[in-house]
PDB file of N, CA and C in Angstrom:
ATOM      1  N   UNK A   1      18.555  -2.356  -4.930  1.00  0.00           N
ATOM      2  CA  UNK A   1      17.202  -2.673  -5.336  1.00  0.00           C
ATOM      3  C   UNK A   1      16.335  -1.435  -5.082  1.00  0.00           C
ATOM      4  N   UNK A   2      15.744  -0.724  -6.175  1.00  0.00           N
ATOM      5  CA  UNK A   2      15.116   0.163  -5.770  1.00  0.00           C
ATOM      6  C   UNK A   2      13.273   0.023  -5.930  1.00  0.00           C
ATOM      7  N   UNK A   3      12.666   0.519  -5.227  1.00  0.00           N
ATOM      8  CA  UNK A   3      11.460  -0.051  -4.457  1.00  0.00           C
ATOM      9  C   UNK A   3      10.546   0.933  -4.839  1.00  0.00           C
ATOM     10  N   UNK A   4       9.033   0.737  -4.743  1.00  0.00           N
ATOM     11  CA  UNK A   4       8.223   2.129  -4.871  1.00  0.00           C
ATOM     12  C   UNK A   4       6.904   1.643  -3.830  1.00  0.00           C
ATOM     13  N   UNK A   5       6.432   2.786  -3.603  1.00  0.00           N
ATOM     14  CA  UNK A   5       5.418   2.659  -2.474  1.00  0.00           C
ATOM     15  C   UNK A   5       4.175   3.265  -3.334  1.00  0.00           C
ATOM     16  N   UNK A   6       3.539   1.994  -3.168  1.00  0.00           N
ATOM     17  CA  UNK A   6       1.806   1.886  -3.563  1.00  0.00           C
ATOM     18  C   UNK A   6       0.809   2.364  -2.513  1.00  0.00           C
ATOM     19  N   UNK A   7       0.483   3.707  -2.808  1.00  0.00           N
ATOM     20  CA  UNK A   7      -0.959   4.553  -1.388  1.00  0.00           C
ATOM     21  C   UNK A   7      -1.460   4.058  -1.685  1.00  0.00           C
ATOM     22  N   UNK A   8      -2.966   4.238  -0.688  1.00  0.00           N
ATOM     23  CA  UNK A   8      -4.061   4.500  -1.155  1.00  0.00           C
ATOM     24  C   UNK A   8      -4.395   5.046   0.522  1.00  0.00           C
ATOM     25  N   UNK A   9      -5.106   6.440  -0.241  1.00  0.00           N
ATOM     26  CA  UNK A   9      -5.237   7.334   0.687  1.00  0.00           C
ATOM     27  C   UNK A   9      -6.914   7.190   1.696  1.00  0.00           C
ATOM     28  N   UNK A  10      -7.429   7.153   2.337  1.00  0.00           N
ATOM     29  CA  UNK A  10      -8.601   7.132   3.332  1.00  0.00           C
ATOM     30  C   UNK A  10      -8.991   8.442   3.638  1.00  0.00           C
ATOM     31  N   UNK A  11     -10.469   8.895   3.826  1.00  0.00           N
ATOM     32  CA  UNK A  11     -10.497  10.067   4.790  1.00  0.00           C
ATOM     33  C   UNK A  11     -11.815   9.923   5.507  1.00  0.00           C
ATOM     34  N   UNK A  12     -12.090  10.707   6.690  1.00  0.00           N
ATOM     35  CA  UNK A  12     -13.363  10.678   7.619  1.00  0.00           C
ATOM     36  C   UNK A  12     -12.832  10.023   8.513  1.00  0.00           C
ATOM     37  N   UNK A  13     -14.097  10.069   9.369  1.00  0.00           N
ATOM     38  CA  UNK A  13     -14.016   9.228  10.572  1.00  0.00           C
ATOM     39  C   UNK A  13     -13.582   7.565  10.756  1.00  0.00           C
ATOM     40  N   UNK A  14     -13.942   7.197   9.659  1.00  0.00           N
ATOM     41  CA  UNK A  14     -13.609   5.521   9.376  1.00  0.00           C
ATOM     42  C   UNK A  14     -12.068   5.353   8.293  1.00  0.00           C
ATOM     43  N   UNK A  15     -11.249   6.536   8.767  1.00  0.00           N
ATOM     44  CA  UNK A  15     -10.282   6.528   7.689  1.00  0.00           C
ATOM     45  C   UNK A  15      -8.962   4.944   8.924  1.00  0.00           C
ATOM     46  N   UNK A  16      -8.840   5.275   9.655  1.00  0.00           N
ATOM     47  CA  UNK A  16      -8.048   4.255  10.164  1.00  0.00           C
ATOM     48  C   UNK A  16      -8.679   2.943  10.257  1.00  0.00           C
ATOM     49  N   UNK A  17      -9.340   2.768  10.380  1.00  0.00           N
ATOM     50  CA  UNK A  17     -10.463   1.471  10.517  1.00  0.00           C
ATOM     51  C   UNK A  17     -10.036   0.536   8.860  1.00  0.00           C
ATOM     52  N   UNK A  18     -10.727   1.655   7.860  1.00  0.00           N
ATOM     53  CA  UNK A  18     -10.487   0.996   6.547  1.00  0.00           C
ATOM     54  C   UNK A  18      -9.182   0.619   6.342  1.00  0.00           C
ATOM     55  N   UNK A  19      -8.489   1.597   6.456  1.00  0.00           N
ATOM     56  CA  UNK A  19      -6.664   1.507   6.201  1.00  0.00           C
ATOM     57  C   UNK A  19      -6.431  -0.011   6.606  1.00  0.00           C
ATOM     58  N   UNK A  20      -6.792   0.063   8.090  1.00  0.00           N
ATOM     59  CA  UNK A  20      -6.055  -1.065   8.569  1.00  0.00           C
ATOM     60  C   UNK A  20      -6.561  -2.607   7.866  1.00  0.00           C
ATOM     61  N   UNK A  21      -8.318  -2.152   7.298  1.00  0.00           N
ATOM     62  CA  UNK A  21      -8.938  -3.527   6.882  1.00  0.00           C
ATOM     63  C   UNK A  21      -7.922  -3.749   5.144  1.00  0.00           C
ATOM     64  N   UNK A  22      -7.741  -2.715   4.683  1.00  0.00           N
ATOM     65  CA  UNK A  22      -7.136  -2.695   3.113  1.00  0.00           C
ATOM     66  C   UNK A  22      -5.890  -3.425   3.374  1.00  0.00           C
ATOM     67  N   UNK A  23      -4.885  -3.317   4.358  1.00  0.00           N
ATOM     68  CA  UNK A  23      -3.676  -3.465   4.482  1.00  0.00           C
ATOM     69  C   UNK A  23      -3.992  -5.700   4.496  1.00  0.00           C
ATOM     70  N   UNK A  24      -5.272  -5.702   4.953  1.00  0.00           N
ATOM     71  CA  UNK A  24      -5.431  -7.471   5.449  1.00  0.00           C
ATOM     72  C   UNK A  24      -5.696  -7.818   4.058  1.00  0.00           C
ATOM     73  N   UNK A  25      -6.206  -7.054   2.891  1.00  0.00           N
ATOM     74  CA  UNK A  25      -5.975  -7.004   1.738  1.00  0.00           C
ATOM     75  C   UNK A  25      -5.017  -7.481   0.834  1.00  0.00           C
ATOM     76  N   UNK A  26      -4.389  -6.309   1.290  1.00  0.00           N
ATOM     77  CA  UNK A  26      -3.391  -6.085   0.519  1.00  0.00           C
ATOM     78  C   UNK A  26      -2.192  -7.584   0.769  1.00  0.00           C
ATOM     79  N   UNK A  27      -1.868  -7.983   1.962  1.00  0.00           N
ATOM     80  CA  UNK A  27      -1.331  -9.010   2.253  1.00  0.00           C
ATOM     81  C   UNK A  27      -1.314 -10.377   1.992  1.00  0.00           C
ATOM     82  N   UNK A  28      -3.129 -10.590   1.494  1.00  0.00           N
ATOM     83  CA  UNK A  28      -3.595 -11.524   0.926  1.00  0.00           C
ATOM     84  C   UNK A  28      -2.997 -12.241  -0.498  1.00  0.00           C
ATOM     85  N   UNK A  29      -3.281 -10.842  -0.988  1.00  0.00           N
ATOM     86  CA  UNK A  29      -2.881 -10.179  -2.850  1.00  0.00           C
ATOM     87  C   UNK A  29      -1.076 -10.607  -2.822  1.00  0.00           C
ATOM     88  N   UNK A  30      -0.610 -10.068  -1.689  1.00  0.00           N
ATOM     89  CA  UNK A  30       0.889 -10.069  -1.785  1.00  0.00           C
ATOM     90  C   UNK A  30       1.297 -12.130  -1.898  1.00  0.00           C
ATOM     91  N   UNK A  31       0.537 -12.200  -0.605  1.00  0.00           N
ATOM     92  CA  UNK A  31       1.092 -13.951  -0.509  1.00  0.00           C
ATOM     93  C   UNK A  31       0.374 -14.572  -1.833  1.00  0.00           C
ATOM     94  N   UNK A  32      -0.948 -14.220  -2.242  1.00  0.00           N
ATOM     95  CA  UNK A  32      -1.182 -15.288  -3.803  1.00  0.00           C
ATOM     96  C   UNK A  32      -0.530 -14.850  -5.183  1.00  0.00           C
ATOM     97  N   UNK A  33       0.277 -14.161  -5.071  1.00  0.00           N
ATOM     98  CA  UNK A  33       1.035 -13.423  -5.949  1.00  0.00           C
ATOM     99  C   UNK A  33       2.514 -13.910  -5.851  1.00  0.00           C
ATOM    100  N   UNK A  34       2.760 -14.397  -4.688  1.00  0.00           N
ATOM    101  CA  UNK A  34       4.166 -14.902  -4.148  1.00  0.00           C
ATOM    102  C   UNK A  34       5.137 -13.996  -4.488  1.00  0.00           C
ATOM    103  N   UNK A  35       4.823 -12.456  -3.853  1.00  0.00           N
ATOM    104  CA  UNK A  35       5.336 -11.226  -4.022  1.00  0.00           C
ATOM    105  C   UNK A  35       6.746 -11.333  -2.535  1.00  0.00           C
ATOM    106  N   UNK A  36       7.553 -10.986  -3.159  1.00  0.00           N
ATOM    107  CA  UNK A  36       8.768 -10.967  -1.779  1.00  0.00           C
ATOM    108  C   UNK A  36       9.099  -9.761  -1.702  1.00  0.00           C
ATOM    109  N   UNK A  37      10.006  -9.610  -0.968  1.00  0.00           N
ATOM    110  CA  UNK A  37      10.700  -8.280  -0.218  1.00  0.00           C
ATOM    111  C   UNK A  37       9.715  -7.067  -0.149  1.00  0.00           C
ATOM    112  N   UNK A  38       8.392  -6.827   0.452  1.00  0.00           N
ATOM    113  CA  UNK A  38       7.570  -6.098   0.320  1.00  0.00           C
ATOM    114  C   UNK A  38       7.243  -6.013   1.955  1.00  0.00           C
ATOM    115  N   UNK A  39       6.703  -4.557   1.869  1.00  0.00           N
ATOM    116  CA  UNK A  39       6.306  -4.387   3.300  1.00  0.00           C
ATOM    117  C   UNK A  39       4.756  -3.715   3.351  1.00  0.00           C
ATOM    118  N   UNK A  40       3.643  -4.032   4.068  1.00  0.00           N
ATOM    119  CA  UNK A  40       2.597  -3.454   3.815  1.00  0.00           C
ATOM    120  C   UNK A  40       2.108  -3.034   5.542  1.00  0.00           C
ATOM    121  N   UNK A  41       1.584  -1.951   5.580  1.00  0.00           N
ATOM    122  CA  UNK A  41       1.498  -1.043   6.900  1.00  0.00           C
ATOM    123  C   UNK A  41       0.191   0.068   6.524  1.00  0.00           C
ATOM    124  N   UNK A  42       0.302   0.757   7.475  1.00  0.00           N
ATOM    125  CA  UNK A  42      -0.712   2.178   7.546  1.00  0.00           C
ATOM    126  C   UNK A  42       0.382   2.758   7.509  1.00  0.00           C
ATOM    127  N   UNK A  43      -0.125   4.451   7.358  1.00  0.00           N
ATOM    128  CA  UNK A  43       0.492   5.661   7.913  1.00  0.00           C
ATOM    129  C   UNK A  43      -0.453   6.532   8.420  1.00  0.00           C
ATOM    130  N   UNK A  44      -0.635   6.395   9.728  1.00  0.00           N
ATOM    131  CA  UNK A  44      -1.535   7.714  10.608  1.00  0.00           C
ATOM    132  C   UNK A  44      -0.994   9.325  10.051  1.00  0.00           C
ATOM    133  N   UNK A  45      -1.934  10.097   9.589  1.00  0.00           N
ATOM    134  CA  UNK A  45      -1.529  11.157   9.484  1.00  0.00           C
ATOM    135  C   UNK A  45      -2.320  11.917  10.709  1.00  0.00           C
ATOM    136  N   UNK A  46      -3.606  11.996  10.499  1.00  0.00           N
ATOM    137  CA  UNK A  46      -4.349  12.418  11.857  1.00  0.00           C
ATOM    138  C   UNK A  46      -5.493  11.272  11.704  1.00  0.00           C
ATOM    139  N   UNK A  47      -6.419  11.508  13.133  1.00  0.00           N
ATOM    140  CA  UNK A  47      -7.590  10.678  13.050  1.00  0.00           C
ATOM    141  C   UNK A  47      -8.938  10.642  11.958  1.00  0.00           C
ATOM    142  N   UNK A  48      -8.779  11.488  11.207  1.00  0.00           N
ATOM    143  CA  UNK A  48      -9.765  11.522   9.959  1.00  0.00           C
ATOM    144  C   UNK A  48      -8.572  11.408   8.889  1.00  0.00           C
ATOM    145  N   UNK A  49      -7.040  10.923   8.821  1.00  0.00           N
ATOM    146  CA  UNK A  49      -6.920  10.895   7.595  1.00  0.00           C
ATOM    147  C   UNK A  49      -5.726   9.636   7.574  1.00  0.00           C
ATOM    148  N   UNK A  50      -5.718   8.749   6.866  1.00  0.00           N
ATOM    149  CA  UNK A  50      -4.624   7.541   7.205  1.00  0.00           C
ATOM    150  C   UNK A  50      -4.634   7.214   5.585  1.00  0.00           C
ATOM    151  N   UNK A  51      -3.302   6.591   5.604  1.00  0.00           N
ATOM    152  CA  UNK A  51      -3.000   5.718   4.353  1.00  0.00           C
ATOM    153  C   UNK A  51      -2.887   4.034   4.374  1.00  0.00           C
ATOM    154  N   UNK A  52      -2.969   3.769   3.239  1.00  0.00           N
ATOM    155  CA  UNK A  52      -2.192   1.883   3.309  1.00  0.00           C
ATOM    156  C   UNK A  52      -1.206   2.137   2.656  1.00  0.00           C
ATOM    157  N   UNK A  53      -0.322   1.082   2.691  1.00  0.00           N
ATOM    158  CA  UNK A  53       0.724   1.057   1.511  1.00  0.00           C
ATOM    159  C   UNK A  53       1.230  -0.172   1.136  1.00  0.00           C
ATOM    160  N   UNK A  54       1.864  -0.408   0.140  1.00  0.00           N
ATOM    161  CA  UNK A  54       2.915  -1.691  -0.546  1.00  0.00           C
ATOM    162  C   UNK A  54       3.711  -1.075  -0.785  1.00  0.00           C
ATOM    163  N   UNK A  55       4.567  -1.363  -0.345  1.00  0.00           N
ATOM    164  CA  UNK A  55       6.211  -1.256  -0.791  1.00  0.00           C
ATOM    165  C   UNK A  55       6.859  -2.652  -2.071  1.00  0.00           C
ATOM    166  N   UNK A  56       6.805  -2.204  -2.861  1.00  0.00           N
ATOM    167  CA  UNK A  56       7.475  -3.767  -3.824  1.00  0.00           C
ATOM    168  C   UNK A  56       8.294  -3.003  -4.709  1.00  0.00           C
ATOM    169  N   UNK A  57       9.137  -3.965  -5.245  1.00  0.00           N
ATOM    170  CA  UNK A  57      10.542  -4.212  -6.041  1.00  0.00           C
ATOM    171  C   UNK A  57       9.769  -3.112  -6.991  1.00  0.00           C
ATOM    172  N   UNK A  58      10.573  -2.127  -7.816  1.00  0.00           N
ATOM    173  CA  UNK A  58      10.248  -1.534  -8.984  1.00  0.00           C
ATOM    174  C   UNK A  58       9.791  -2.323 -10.331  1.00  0.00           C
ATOM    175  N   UNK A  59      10.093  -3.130 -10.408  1.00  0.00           N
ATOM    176  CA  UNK A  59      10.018  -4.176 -11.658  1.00  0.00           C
ATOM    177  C   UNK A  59       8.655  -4.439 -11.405  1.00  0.00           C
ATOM    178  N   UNK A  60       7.540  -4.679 -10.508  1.00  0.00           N
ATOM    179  CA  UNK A  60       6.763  -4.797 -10.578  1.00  0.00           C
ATOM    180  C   UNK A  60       5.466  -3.846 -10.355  1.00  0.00           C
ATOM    181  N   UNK A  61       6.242  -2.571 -10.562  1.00  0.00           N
ATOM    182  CA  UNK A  61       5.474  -1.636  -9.851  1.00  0.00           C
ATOM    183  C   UNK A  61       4.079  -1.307 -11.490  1.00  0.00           C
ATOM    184  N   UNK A  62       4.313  -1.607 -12.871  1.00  0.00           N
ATOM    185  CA  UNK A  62       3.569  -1.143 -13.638  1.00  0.00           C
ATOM    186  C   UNK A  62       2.552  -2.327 -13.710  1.00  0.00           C
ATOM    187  N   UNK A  63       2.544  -3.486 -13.154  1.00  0.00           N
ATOM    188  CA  UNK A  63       1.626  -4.303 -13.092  1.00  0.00           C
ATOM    189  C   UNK A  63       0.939  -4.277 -12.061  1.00  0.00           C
ATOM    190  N   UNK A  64       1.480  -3.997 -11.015  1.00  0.00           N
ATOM    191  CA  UNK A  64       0.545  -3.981  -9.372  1.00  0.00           C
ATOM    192  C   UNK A  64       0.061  -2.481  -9.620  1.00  0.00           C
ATOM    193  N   UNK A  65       0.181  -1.432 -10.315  1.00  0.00           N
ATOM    194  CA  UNK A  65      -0.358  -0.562 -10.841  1.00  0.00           C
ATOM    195  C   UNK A  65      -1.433  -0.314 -11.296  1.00  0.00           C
ATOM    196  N   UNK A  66      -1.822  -1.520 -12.153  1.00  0.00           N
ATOM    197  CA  UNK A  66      -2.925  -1.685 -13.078  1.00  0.00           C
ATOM    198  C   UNK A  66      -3.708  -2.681 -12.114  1.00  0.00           C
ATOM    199  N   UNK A  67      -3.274  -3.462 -11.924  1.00  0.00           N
ATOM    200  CA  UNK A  67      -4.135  -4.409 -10.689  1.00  0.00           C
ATOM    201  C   UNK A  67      -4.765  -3.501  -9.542  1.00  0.00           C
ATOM    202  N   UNK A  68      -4.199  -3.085  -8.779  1.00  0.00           N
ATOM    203  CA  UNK A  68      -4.778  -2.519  -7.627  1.00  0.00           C
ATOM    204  C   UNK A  68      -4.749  -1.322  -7.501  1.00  0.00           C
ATOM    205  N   UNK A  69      -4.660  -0.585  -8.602  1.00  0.00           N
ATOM    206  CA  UNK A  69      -5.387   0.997  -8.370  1.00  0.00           C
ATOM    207  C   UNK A  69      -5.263   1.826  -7.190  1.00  0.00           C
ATOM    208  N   UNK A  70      -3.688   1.861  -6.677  1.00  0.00           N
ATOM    209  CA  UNK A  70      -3.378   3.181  -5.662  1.00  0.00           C
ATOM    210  C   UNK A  70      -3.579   4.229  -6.417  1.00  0.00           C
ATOM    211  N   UNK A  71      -4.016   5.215  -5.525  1.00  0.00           N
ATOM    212  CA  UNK A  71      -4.013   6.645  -5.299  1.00  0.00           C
ATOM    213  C   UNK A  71      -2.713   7.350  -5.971  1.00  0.00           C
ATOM    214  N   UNK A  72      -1.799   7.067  -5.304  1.00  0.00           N
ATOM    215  CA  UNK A  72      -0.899   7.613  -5.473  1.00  0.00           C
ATOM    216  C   UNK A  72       0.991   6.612  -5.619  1.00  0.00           C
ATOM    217  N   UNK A  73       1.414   7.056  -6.033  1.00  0.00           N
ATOM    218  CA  UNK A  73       2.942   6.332  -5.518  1.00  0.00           C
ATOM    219  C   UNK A  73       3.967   7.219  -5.060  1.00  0.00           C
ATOM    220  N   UNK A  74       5.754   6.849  -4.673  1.00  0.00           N
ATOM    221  CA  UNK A  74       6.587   7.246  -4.507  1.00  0.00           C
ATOM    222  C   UNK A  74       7.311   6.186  -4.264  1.00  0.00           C
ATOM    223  N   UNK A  75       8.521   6.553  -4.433  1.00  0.00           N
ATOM    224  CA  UNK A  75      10.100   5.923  -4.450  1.00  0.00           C
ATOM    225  C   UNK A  75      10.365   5.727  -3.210  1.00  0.00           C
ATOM    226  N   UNK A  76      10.110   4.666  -2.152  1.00  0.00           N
ATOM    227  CA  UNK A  76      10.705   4.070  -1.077  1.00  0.00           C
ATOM    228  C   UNK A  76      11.899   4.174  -0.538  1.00  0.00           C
ATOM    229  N   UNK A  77      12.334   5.115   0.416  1.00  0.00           N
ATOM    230  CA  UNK A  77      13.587   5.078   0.725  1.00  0.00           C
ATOM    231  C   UNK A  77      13.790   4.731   2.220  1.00  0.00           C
ATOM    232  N   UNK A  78      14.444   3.696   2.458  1.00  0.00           N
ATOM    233  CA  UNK A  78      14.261   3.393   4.164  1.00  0.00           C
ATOM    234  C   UNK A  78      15.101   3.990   5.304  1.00  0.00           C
TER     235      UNK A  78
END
């Protein structure tokens, strides 16, 4: 099953703060969607700069695309 990871990147002083509020988001979106095998987290890079992410199935990656407007993506490898 190959997977892709949905950013969305933060910066400043309130960059971990938001991250972490997007991720309560993002989890929301995942359970009314009845989205499975997905993992949603931060990534601390430093204290002015953090990410969110979704990890979901590839098959759904061009619709959660258009829905929720990450930054950026990449190919999930664990």
């Amino acid at each position: 099953m190959e997977r892709i990871k949905l950013i969305w990147d933060f910066r400043g002083p309130t960059a971990i703060p938001t991250a972490k509020h997007h991720v309560i988001h993002l989890k929301e979106f995942v359970k009314a969607e009845g989205l499975q095998h997905t993992i949603c987290d931060i990534q601390k890079v430093s204290e002015m700069n953090c990410s969110a992410y979704l990890v979901v199935e590839k098959e759904h990656m061009d619709r959660l695309r258009e829905q929720l407007k990450p930054h950026r993506g990449q190919v999930f490898s664990d």
